[in-house]
C-alpha atoms as a PDB file:
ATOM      1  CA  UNK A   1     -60.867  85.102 -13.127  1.00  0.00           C
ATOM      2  CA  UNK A   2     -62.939  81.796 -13.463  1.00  0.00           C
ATOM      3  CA  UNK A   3     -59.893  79.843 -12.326  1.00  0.00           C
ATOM      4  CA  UNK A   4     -59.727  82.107  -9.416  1.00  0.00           C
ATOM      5  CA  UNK A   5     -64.121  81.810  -8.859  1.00  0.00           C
ATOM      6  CA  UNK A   6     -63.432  78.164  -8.777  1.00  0.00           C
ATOM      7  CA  UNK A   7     -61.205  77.710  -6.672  1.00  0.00           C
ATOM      8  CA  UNK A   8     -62.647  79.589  -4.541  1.00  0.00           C
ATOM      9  CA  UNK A   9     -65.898  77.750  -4.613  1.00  0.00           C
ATOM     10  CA  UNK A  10     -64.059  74.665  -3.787  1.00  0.00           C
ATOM     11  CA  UNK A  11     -62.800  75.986  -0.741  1.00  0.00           C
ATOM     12  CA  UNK A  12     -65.802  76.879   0.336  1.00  0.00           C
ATOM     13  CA  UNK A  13     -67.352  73.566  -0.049  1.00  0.00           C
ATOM     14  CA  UNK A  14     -64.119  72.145   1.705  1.00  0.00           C
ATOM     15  CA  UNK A  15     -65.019  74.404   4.615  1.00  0.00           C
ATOM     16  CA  UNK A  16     -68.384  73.519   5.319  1.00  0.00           C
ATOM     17  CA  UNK A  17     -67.387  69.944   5.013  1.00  0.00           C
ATOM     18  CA  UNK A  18     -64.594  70.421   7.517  1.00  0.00           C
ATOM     19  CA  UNK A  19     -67.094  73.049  10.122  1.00  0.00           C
ATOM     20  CA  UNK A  20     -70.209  70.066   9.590  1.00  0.00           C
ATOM     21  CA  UNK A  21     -67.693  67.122  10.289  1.00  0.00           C
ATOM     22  CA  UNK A  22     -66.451  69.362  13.161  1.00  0.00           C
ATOM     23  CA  UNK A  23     -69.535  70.015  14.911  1.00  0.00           C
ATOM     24  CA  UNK A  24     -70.842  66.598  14.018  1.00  0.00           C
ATOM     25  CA  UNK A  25     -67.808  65.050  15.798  1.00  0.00           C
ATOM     26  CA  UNK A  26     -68.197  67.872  19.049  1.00  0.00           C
ATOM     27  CA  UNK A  27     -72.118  67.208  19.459  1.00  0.00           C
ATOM     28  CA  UNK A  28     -71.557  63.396  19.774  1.00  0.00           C
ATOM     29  CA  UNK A  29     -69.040  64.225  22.555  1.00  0.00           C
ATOM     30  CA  UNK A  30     -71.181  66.621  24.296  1.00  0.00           C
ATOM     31  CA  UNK A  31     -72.653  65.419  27.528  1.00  0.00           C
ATOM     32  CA  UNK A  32     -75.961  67.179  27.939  1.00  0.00           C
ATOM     33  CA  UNK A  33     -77.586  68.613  31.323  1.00  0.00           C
ATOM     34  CA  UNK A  34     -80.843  68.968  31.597  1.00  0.00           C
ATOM     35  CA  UNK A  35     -81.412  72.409  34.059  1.00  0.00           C
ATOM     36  CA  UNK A  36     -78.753  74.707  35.321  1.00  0.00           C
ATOM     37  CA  UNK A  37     -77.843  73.825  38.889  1.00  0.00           C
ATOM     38  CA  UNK A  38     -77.456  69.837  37.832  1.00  0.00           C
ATOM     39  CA  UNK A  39     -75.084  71.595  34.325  1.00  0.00           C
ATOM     40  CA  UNK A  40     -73.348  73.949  36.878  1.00  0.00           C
ATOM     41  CA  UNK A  41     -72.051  70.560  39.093  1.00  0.00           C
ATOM     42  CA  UNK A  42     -71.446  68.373  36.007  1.00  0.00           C
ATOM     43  CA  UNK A  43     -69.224  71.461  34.367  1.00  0.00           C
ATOM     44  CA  UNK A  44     -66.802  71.220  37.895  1.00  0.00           C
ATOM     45  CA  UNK A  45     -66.661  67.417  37.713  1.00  0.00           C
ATOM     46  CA  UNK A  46     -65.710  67.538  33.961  1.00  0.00           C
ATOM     47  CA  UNK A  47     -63.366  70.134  34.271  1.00  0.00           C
ATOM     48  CA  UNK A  48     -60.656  69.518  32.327  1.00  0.00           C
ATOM     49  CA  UNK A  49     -62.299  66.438  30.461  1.00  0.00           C
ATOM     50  CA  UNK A  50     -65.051  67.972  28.611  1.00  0.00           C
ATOM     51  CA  UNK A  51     -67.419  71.005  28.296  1.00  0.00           C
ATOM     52  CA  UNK A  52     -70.862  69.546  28.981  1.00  0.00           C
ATOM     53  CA  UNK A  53     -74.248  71.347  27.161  1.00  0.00           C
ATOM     54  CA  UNK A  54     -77.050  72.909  29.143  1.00  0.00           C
ATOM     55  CA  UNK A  55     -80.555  72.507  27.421  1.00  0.00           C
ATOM     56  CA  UNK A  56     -83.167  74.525  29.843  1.00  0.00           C
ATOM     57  CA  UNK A  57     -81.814  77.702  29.909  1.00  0.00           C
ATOM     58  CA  UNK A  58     -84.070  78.456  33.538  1.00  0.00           C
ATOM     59  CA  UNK A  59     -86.033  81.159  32.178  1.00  0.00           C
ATOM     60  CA  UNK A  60     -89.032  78.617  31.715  1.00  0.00           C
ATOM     61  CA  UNK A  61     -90.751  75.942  34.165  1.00  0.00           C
ATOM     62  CA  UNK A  62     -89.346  72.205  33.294  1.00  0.00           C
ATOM     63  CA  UNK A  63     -92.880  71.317  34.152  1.00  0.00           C
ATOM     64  CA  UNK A  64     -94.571  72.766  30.721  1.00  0.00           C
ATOM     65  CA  UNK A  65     -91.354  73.263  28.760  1.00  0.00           C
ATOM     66  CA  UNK A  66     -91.860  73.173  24.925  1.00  0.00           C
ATOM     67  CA  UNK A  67     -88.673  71.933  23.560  1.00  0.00           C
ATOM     68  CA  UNK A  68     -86.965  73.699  19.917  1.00  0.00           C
ATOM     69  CA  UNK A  69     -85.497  70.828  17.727  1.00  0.00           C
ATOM     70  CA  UNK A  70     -82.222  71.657  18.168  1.00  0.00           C
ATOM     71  CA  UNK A  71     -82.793  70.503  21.707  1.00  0.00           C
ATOM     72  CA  UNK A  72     -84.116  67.476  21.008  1.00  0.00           C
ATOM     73  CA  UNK A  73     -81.252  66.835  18.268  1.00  0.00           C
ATOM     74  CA  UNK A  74     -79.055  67.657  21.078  1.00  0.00           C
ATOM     75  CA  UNK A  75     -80.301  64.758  23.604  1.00  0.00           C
ATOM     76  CA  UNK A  76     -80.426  62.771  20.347  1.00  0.00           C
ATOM     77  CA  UNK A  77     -76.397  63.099  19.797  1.00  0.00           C
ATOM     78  CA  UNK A  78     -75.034  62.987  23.426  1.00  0.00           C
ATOM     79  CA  UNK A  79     -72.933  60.477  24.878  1.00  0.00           C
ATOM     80  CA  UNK A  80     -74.695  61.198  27.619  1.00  0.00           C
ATOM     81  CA  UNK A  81     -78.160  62.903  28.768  1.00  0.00           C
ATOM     82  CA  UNK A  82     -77.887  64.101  33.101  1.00  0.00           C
ATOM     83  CA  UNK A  83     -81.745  64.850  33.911  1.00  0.00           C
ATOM     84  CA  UNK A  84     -83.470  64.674  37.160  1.00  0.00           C
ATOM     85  CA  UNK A  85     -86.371  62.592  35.402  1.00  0.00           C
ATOM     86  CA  UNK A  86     -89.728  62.840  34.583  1.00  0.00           C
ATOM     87  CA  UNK A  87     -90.649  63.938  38.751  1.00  0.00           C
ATOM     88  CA  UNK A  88     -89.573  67.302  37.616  1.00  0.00           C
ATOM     89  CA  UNK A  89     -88.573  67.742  33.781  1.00  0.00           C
ATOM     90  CA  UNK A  90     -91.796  65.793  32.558  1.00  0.00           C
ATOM     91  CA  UNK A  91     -92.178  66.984  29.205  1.00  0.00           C
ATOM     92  CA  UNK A  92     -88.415  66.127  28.454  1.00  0.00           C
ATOM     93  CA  UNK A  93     -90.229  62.351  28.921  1.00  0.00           C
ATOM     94  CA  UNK A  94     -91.378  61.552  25.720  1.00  0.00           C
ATOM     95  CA  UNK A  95     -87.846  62.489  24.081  1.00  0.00           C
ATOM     96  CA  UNK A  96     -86.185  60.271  26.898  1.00  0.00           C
ATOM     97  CA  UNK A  97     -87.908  57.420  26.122  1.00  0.00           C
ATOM     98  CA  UNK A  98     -86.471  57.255  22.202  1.00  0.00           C
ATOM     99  CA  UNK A  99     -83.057  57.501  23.714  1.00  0.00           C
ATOM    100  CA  UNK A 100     -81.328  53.980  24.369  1.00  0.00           C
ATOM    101  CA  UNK A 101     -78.478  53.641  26.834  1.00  0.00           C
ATOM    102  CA  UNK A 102     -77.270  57.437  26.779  1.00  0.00           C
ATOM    103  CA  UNK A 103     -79.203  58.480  29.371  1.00  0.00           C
ATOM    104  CA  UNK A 104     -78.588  59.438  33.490  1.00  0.00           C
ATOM    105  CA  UNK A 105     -82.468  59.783  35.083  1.00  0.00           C
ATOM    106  CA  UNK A 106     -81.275  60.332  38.733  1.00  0.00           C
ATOM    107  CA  UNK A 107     -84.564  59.643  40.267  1.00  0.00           C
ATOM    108  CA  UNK A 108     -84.001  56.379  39.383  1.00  0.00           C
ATOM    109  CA  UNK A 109     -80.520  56.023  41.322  1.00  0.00           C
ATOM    110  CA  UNK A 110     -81.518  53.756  44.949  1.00  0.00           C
ATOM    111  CA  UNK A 111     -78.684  56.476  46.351  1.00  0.00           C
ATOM    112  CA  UNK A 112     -80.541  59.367  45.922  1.00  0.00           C
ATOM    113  CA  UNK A 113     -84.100  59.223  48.126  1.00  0.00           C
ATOM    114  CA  UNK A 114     -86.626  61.112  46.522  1.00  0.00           C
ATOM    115  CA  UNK A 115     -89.242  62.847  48.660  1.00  0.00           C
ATOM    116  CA  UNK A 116     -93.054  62.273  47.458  1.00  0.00           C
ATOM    117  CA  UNK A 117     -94.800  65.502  46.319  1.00  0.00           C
ATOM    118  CA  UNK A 118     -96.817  66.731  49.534  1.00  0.00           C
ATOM    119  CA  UNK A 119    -100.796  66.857  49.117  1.00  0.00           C
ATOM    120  CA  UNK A 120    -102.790  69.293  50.709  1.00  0.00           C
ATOM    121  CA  UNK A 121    -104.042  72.404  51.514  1.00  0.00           C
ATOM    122  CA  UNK A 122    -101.872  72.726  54.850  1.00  0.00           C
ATOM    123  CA  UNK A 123     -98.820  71.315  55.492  1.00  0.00           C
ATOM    124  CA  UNK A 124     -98.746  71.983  59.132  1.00  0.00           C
ATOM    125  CA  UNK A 125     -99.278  68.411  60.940  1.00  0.00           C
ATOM    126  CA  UNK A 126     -99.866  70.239  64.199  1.00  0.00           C
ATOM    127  CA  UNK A 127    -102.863  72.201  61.903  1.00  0.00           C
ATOM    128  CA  UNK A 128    -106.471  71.730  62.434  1.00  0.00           C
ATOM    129  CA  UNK A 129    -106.805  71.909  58.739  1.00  0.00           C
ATOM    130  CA  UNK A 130    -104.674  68.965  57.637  1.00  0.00           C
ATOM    131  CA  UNK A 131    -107.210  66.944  56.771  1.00  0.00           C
ATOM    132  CA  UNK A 132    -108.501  69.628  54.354  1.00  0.00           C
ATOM    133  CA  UNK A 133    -106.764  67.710  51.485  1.00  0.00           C
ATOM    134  CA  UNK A 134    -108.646  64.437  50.178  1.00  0.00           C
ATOM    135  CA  UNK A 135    -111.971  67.091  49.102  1.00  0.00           C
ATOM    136  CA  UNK A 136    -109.411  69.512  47.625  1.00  0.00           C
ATOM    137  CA  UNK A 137    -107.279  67.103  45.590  1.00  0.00           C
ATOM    138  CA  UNK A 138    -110.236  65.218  43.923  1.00  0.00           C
ATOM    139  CA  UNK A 139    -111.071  68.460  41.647  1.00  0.00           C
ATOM    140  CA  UNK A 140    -106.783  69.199  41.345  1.00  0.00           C
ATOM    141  CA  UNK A 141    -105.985  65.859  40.388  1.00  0.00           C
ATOM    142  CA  UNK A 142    -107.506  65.807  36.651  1.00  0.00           C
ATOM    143  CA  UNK A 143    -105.459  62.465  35.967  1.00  0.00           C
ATOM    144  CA  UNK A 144    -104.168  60.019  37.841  1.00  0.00           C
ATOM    145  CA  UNK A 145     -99.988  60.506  38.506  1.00  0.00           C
ATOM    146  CA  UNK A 146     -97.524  57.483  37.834  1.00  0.00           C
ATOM    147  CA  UNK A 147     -95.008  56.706  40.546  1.00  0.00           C
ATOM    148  CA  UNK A 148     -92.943  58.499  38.616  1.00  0.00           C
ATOM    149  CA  UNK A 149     -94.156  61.757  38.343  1.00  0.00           C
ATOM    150  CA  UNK A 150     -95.318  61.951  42.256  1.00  0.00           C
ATOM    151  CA  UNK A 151     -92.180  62.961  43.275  1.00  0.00           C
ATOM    152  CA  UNK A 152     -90.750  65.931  44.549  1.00  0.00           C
ATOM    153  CA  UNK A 153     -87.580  66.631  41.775  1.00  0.00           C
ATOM    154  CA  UNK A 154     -86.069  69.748  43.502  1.00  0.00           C
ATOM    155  CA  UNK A 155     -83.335  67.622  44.647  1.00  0.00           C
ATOM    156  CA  UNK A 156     -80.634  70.656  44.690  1.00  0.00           C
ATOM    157  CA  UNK A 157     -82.231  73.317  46.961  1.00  0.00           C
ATOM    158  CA  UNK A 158     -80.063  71.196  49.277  1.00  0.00           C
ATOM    159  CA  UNK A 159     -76.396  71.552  49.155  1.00  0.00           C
ATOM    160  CA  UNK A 160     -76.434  67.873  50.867  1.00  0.00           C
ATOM    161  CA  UNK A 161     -78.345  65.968  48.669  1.00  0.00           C
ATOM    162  CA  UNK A 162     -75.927  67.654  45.867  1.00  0.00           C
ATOM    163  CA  UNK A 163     -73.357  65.870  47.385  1.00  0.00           C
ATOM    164  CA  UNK A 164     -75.014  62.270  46.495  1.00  0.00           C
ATOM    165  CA  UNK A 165     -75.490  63.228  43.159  1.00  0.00           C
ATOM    166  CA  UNK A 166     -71.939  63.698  42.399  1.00  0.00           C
ATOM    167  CA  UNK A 167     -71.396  60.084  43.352  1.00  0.00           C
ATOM    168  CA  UNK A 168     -73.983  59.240  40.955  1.00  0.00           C
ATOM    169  CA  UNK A 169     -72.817  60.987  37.889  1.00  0.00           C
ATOM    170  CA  UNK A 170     -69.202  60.771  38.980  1.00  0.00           C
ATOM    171  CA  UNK A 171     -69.349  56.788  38.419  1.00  0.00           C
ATOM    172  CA  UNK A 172     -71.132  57.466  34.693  1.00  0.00           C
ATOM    173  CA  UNK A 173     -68.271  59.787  33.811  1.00  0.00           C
ATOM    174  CA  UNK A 174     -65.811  57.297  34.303  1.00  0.00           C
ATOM    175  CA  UNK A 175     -67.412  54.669  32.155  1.00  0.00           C
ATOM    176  CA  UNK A 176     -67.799  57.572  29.317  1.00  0.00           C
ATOM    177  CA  UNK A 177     -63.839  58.914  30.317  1.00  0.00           C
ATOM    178  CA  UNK A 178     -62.220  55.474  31.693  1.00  0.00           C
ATOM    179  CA  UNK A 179     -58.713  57.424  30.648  1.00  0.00           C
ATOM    180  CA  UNK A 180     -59.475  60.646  33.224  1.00  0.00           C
ATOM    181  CA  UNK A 181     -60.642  58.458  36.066  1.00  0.00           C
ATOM    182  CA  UNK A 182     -57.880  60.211  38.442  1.00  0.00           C
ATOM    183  CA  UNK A 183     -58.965  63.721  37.120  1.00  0.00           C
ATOM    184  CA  UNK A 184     -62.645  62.814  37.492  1.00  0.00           C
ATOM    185  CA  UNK A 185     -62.089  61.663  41.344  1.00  0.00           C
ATOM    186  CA  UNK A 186     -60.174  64.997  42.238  1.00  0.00           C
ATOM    187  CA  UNK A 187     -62.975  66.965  40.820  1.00  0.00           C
ATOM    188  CA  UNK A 188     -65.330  65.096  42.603  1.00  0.00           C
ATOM    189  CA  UNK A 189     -64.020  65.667  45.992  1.00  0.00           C
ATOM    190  CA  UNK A 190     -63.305  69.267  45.471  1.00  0.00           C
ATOM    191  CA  UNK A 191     -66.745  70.064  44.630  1.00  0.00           C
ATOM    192  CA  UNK A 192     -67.813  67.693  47.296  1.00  0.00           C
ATOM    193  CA  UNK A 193     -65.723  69.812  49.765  1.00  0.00           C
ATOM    194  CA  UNK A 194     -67.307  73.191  48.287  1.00  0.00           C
ATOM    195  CA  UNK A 195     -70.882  71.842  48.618  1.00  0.00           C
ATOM    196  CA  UNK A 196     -70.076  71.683  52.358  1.00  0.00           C
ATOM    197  CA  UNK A 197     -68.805  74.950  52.482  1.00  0.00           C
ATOM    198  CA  UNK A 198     -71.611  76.355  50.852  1.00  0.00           C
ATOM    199  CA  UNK A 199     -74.338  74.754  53.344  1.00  0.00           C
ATOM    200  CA  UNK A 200     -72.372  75.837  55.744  1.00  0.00           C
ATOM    201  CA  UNK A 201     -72.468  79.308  54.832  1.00  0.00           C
ATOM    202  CA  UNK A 202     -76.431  78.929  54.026  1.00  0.00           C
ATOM    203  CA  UNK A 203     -77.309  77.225  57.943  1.00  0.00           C
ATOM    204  CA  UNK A 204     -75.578  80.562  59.208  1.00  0.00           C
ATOM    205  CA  UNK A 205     -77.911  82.908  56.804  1.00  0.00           C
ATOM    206  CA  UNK A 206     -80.856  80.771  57.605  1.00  0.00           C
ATOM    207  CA  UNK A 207     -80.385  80.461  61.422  1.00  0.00           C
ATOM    208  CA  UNK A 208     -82.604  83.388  62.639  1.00  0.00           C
ATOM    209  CA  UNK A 209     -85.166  82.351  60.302  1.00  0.00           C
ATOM    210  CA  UNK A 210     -85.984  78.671  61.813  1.00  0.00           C
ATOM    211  CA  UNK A 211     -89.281  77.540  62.134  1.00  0.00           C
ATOM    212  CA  UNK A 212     -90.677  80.278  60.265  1.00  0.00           C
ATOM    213  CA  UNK A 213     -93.479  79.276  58.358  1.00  0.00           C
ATOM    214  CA  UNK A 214     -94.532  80.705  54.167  1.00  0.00           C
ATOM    215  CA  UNK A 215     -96.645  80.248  51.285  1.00  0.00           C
ATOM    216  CA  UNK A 216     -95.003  79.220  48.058  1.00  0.00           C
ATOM    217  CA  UNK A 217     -96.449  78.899  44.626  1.00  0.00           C
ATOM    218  CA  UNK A 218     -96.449  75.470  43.894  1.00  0.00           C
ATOM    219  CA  UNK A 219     -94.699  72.673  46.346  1.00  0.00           C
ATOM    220  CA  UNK A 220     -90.935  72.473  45.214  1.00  0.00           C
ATOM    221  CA  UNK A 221     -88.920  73.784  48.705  1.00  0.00           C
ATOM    222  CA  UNK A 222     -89.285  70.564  50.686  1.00  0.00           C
ATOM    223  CA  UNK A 223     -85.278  70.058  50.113  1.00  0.00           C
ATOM    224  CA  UNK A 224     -84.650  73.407  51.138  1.00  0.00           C
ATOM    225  CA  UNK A 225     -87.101  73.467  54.441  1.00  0.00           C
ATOM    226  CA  UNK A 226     -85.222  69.623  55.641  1.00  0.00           C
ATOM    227  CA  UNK A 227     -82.185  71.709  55.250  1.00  0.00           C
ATOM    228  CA  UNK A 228     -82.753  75.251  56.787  1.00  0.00           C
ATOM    229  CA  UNK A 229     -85.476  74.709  59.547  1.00  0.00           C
ATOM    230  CA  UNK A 230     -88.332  76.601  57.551  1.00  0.00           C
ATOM    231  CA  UNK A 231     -91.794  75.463  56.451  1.00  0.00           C
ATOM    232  CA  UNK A 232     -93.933  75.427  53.277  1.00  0.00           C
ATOM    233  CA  UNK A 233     -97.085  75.822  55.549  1.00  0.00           C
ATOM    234  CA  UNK A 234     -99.225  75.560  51.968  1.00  0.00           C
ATOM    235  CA  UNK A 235     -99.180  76.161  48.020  1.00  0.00           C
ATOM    236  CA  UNK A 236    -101.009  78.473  45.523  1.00  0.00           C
ATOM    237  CA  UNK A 237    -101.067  75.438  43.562  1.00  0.00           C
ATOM    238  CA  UNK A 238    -101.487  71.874  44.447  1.00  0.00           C
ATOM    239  CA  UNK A 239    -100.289  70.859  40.866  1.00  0.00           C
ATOM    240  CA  UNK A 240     -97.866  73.024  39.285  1.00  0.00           C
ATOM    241  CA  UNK A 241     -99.998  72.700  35.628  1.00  0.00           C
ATOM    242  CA  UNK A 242    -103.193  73.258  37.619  1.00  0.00           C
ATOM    243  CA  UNK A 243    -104.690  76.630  37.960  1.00  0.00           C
ATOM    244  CA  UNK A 244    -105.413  76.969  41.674  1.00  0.00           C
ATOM    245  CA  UNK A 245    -109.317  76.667  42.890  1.00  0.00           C
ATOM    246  CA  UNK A 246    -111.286  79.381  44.426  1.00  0.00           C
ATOM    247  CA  UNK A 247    -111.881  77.318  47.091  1.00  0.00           C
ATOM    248  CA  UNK A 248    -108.326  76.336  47.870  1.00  0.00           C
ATOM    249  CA  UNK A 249    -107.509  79.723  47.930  1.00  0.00           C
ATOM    250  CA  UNK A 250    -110.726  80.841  50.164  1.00  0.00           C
ATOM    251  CA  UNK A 251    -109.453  77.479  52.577  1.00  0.00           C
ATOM    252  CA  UNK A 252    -105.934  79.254  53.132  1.00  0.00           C
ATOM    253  CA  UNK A 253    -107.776  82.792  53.227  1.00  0.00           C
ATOM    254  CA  UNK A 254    -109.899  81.472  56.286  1.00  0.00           C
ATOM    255  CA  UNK A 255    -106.919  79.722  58.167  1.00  0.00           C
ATOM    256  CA  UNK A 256    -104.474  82.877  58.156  1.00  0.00           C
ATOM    257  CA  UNK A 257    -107.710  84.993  58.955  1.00  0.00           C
ATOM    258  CA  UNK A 258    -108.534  82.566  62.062  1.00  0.00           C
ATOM    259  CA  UNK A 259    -105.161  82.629  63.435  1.00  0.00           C
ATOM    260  CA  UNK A 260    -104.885  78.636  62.544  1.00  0.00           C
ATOM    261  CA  UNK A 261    -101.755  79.497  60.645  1.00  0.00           C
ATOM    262  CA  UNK A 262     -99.076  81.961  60.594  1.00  0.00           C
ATOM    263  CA  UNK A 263     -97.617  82.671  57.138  1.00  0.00           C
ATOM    264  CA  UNK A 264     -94.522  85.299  57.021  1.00  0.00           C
ATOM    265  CA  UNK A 265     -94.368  85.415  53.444  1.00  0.00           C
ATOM    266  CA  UNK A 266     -96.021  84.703  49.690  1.00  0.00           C
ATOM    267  CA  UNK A 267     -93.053  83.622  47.464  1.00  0.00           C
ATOM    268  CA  UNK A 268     -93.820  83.929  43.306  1.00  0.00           C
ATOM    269  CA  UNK A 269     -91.219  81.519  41.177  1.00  0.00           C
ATOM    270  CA  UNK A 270     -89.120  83.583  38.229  1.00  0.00           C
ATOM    271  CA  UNK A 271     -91.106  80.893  36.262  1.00  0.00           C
ATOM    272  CA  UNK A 272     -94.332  81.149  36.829  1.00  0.00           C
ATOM    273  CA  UNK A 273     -97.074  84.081  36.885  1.00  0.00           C
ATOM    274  CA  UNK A 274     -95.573  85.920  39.746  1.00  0.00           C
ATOM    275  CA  UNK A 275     -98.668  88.476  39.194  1.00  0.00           C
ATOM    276  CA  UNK A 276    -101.466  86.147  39.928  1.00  0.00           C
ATOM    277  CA  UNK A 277     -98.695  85.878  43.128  1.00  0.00           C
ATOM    278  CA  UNK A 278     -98.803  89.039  44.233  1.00  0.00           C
ATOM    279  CA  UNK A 279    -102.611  89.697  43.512  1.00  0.00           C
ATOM    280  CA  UNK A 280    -103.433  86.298  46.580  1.00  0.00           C
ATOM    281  CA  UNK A 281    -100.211  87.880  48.284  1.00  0.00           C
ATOM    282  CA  UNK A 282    -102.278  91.598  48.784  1.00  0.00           C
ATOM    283  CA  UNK A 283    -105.281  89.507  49.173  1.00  0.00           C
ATOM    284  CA  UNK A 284    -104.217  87.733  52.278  1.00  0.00           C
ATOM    285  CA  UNK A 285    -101.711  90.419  53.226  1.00  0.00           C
ATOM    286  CA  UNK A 286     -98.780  88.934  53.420  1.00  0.00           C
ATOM    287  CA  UNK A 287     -95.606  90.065  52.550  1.00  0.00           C
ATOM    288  CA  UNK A 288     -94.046  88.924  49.171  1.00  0.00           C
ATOM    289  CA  UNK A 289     -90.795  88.102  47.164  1.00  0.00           C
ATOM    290  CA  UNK A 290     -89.779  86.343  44.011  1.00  0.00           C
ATOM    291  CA  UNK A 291     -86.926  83.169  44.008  1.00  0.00           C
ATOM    292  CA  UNK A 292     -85.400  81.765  41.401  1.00  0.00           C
ATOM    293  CA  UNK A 293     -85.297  77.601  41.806  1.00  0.00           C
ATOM    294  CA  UNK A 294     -83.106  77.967  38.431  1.00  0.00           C
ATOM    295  CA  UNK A 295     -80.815  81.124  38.488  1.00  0.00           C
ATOM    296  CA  UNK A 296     -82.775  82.129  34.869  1.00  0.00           C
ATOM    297  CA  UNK A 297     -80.011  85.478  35.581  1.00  0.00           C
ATOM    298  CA  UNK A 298     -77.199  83.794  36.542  1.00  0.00           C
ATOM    299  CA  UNK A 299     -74.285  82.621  33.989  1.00  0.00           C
ATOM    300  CA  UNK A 300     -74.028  79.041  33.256  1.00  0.00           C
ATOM    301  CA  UNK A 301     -71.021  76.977  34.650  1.00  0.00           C
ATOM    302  CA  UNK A 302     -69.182  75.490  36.981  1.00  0.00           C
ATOM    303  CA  UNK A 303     -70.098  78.291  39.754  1.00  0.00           C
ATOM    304  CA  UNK A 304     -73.718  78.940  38.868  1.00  0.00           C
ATOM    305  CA  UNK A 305     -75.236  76.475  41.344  1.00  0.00           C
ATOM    306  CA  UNK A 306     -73.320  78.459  44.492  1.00  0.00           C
ATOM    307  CA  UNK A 307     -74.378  81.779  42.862  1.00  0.00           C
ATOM    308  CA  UNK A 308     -77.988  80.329  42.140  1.00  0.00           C
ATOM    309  CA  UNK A 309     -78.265  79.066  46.102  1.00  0.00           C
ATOM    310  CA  UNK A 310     -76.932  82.457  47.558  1.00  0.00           C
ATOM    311  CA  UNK A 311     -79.515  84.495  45.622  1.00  0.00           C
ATOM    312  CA  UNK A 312     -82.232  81.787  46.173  1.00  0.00           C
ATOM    313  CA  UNK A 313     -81.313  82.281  50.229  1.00  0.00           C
ATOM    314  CA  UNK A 314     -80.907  85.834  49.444  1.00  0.00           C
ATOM    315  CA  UNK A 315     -84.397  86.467  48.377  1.00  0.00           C
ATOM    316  CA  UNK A 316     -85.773  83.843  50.550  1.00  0.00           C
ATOM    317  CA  UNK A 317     -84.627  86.054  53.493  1.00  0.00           C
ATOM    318  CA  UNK A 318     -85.543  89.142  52.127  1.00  0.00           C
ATOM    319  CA  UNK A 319     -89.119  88.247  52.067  1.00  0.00           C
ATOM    320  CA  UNK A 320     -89.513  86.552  55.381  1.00  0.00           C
ATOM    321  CA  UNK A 321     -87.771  88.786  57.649  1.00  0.00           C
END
């Protein structure tokens, strides 16, 4: 019986070796992706190569995330951290910046043109109220922004600019896979040639709804309004960790109630309060819907950035129709 209790115990101490070598050995191979839409395109141009990690699961804003340490032992261990950068996942900064070479910040690629974050109460340049903004931002502004972090990071609301970014991370995954490069390529172009189809598809949804003009929570839908022909006319919130100011709110109140601007819709984020939404959506009686920059409900993988763009249009429509 003892001879039997031993050698049992050794076998269980050879299998934990073997699982912790195992993982140890999978987790150094991983690539990671920051945020779903980025993972989904990464997953179709590693197909085949690798199975690449997703760390933001989309049911909470990148802006205020509060990473688990597995996460951050995760970024650690990668061959390879994909992130947008610290315009949009800012509080993934601080872990960045312990990282050496394994790490992809696309807003600092010269191919991929990131918009600065507009300032404002109104949008509209044809508005009387566009100069509203230097008195609101002085009380919004609490501290002053880096380069860095004044940018707009909602690079894949447009199918297009999608398309750049798999040049971008296409040319890292052949440095990490030099043995796949012909794999890699093929990838590449199908997904390139399924971006277009999807845009495609979204321009013909969209196409009754041009020049139709919204409020959004917080500004992230530039992308998406270059693309489809609509308008962020203003935001609940100027900064997206801000709380937004009576006044801004009695400023956009006043315009819509003067006939200076013609809002169709209020549009709440999955990840953010989408009740304080829907309280200044009743309040300036507008219509109102919820989208989902981050598909927090769809599956993660190679087809969860078309699936997260249809139901982002989806809704989008729904509420300004």
């Amino acid at each position: 019986m003892r001879k039997k209790l031993v050698f049992l115990a050794v076998g269980v101490v050879a299998a934990v070796l073997f699982f912790n070598a195992s993982s140890t050995k999978a987790t150094n191979d991983e690539i990671v992706v920051s945020i779903k839409p980025l993972h989904s395109l990464v997953c179709a141009l590693a197909k085949g190569v690798t199975n690449p990690t997703l760390l933001l699961d989309g049911n909470s804003s990148p802006h205020h995330v509060q990473l688990v340490p597995s996460q951050v032992q995760a970024m650690q261990n990668a061959k390879i951290l994909i992130w947008v950068g610290p315009a949009y996942e800012r509080p993934l900064f601080k872990h960045v910046k312990q990282l050496e070479n394994n790490v992809l910040t696309l807003q600092d690629d010269s191919s991929i043109k990131l918009k600065p974050l507009r300032s404002g109460t109104f949008w509209d340049e044809k508005s009387c109220c566009a100069h509203d903004y230097h008195e609101d931002h002085h009380h919004h502004d609490h501290e002053k922004k880096s380069d860095a972090t004044n940018l707009d990071g909602h690079i894949w609301l447009d199918p297009l600019m999608m398309t750049q970014v798999v040049g971008v991370v296409l040319q890292h995954l052949k440095k990490l896979y030099p043995n796949h490069q012909g794999l890699l390529s093929r990838n590449a172009n199908d997904y390139k040639k399924r971006l277009e189809s999807l845009h495609q598809d979204l321009l013909k949804k969209m196409e009754a709804y041009k020049g139709q003009t919204y409020i959004i929570q917080h500004d992230g839908n530039q992308y998406f309004d270059k693309a489809y022909g609509v308008k962020t006319i203003a935001t609940i919130s100027i900064d997206p960790n801000v709380p937004p100011s009576a006044g801004h709110m009695l400023k956009i109140r006043k315009a819509i109630g003067d006939g200076k601007i013609h809002p169709k819709c209020l549009y709440a984020e999955q990840q953010m309060d989408g009740a304080l939404a829907r309280s200044y959506a009743n309040t300036l009686k507008l219509s109102f819907a919820i989208v989902d920059y981050l598909g927090a409900d769809i599956p993660a993988g190679e087809d969860a950035y078309e699936a997260l763009m249809n139901a982002y249009v989806n809704a989008f429509i729904e509420g300004i129709k």
